[in-house]
C-alpha atoms as a PDB file:
ATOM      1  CA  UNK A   1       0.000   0.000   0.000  1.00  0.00           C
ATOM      2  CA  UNK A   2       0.942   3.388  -0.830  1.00  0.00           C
ATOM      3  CA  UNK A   3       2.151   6.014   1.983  1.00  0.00           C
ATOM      4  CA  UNK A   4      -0.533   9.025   2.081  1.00  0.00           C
ATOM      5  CA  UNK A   5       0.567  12.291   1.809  1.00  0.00           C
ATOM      6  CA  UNK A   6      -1.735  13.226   4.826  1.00  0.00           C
ATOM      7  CA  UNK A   7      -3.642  11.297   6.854  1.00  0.00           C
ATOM      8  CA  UNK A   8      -7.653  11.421   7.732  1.00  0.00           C
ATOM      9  CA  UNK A   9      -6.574  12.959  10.909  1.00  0.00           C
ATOM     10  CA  UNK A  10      -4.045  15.190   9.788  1.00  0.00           C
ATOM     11  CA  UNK A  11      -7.010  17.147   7.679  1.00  0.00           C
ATOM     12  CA  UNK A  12      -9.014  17.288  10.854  1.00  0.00           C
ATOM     13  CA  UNK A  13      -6.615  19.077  12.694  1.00  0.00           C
ATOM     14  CA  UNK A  14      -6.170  21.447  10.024  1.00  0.00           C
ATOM     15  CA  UNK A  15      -9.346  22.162   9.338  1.00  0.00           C
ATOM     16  CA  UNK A  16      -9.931  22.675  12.614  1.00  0.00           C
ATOM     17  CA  UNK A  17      -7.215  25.028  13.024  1.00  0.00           C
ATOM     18  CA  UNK A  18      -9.077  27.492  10.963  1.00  0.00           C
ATOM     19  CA  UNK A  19     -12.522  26.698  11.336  1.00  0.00           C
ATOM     20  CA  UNK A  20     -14.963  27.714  14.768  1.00  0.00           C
ATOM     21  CA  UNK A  21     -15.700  24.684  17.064  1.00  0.00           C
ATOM     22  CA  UNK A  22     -19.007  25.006  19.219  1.00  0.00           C
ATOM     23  CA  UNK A  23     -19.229  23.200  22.516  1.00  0.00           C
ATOM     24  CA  UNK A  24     -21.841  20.909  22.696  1.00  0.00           C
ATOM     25  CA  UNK A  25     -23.433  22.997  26.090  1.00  0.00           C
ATOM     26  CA  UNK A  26     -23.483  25.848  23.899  1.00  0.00           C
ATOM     27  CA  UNK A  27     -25.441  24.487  21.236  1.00  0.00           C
ATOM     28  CA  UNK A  28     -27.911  23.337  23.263  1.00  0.00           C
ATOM     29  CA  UNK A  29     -28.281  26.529  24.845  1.00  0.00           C
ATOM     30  CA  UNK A  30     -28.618  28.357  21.498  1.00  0.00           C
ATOM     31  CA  UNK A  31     -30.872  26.203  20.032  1.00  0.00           C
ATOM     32  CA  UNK A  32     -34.009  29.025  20.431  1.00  0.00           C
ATOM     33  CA  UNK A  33     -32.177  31.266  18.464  1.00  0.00           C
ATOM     34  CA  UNK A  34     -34.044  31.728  14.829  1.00  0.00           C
ATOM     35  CA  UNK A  35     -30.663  32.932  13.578  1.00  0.00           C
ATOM     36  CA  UNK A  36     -28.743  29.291  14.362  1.00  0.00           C
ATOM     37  CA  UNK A  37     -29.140  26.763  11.531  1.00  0.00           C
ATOM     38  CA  UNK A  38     -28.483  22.964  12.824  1.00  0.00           C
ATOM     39  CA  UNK A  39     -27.492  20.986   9.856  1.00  0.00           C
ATOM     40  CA  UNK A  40     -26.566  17.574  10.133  1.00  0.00           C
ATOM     41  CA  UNK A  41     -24.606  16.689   7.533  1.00  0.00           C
ATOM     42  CA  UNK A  42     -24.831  12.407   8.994  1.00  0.00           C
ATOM     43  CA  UNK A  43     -25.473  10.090   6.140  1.00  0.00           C
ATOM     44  CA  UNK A  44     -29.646   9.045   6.745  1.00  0.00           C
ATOM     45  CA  UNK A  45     -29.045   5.732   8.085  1.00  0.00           C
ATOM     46  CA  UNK A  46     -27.182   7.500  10.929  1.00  0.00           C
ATOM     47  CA  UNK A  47     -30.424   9.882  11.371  1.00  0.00           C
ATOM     48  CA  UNK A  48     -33.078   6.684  11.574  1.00  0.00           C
ATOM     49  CA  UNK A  49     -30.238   4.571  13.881  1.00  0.00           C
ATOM     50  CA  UNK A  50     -29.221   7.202  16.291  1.00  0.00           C
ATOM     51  CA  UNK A  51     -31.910  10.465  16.023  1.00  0.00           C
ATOM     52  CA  UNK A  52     -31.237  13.920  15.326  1.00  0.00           C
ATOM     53  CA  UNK A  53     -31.128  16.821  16.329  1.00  0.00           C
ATOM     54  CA  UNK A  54     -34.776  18.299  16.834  1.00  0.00           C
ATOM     55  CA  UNK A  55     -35.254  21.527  14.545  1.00  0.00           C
ATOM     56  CA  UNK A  56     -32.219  20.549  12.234  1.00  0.00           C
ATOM     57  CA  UNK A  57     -32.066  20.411   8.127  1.00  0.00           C
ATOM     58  CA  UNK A  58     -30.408  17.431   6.854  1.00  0.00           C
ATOM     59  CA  UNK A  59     -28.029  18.059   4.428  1.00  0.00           C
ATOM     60  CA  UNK A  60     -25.721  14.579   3.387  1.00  0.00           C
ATOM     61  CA  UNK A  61     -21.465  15.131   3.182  1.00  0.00           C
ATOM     62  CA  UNK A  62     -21.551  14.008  -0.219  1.00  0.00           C
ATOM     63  CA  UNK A  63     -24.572  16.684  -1.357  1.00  0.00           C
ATOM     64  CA  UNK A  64     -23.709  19.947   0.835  1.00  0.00           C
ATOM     65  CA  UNK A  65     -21.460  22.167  -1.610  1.00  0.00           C
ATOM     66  CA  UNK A  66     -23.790  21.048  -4.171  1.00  0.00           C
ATOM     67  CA  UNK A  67     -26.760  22.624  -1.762  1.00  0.00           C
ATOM     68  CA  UNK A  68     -24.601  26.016  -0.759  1.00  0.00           C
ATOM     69  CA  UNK A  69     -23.726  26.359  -4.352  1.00  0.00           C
ATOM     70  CA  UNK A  70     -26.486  29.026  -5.465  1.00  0.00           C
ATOM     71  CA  UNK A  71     -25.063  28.191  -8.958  1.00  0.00           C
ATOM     72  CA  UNK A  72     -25.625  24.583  -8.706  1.00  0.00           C
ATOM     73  CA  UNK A  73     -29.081  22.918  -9.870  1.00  0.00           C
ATOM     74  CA  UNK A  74     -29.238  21.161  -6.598  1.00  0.00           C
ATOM     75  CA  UNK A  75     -29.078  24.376  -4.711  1.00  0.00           C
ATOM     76  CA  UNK A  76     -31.540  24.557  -1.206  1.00  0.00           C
ATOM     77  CA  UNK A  77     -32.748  27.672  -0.302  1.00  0.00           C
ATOM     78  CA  UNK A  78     -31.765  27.175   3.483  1.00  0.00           C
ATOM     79  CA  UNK A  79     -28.664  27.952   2.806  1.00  0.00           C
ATOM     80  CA  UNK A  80     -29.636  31.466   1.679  1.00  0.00           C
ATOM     81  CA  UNK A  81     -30.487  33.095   4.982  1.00  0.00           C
ATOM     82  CA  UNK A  82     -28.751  36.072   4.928  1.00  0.00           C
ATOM     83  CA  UNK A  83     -27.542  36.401   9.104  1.00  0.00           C
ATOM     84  CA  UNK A  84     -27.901  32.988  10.017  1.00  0.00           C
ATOM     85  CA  UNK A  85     -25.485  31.031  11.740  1.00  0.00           C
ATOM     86  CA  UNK A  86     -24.648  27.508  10.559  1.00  0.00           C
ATOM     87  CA  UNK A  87     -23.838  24.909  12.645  1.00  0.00           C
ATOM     88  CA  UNK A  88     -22.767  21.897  10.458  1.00  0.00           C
ATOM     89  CA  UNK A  89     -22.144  18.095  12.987  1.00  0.00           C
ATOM     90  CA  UNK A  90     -21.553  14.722  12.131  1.00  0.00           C
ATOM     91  CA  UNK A  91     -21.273  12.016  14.339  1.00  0.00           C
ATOM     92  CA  UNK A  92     -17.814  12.715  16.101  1.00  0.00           C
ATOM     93  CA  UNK A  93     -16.995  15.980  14.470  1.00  0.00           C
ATOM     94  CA  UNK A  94     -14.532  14.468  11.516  1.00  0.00           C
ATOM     95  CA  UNK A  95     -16.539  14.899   8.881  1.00  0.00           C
ATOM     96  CA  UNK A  96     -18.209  18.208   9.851  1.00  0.00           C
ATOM     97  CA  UNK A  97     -15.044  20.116  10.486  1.00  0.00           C
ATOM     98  CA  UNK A  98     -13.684  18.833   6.679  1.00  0.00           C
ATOM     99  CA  UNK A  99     -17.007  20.277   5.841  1.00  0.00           C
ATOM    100  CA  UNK A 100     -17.098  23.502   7.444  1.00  0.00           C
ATOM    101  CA  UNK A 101     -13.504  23.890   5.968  1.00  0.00           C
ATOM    102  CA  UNK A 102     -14.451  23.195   2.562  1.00  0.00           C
ATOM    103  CA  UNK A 103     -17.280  25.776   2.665  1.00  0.00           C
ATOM    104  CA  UNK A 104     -15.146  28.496   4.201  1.00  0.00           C
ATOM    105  CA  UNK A 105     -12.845  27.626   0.975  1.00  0.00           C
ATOM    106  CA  UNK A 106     -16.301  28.179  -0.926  1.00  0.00           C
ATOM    107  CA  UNK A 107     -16.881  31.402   0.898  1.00  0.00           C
ATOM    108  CA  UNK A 108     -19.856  29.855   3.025  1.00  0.00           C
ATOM    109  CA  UNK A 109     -19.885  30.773   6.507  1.00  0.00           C
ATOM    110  CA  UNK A 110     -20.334  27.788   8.885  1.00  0.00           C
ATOM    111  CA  UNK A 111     -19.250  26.513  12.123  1.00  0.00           C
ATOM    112  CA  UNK A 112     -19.240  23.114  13.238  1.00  0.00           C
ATOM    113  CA  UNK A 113     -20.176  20.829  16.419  1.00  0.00           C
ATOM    114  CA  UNK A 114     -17.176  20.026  17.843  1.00  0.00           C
ATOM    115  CA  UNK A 115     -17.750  16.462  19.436  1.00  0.00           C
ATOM    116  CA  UNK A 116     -20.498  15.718  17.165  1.00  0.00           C
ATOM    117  CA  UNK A 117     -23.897  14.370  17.884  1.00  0.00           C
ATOM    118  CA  UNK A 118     -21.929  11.215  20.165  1.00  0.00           C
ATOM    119  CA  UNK A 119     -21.852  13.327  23.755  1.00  0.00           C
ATOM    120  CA  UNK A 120     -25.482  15.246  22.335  1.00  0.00           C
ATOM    121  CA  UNK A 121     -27.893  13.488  24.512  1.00  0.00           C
ATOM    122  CA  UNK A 122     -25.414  13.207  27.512  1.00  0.00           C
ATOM    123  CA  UNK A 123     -25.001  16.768  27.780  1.00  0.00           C
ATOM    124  CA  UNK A 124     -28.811  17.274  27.866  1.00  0.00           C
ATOM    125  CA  UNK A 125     -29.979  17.260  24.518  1.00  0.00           C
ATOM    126  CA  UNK A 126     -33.080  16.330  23.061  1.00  0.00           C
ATOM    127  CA  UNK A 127     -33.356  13.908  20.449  1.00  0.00           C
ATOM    128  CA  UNK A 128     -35.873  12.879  18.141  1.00  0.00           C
ATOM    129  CA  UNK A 129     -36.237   9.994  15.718  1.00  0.00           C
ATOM    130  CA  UNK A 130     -37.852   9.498  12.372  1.00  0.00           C
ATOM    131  CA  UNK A 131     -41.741   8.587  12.102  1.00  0.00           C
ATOM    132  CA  UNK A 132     -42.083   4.407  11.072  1.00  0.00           C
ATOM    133  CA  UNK A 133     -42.685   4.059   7.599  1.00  0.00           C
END
């Protein structure tokens, strides 16, 4: 196998070097605000396994700069808020500090969960699930 230039990890750092990191306390807290938008960027089996966040927009890794992109035919409107706050997670924060990187490089504004949704409900957070199909 060939050696990597940079590791997994060594992005994650980097990204999250120049990227802001919300506690998962604070989140909580500022989840009344109508300017914070909670997007979970967790692949949909994640969402039905584990819940989500109550109140936040799903938006998959592999689909987001497609959905910020206002030139891009798979452009969502939610991200179009003019002084709104994004708050991108994943499950452990990995994958949502590569993705709040990637947007800043995009010139998209967006913050990310720093733990992730795995220490949501212990901190106090309120989950909800899916309805059965």
């Amino acid at each position: 196998m060939a050696s990597l230039k940079i590791t997994a990890a060594q992005m994650v750092a980097a990204a999250r070097e120049r990227i802001e990191e919300i506690e998962t306390k604070d989140l909580i807290a500022a989840l009344d605000d109508p300017d914070i938008v909670v997007v979970d960027i967790r692949d949909v089996r994640e969402r039905q396994r584990s819940g989500y966040i109550p109140g936040s927009f799903h938006a998959p890794r592999g689909m987001i700069e497609f959905w910020v992109d206002p030139d891009s035919p798979y452009y969502r409107e939610v991200f179009g808020q003019a002084g709104k706050k994004y708050v991108l997670h994943c499950a452990s924060g990995w994958r949502s500090a590569l993705t709040a990187a990637t947007l800043q490089d995009m010139g998209f504004d967006a913050a990310h969960l720093r733990e992730g949704f795995s220490t949501w409900e212990e901190h106090g957070g309120s989950v909800e699930f899916p309805p059965d199909k």
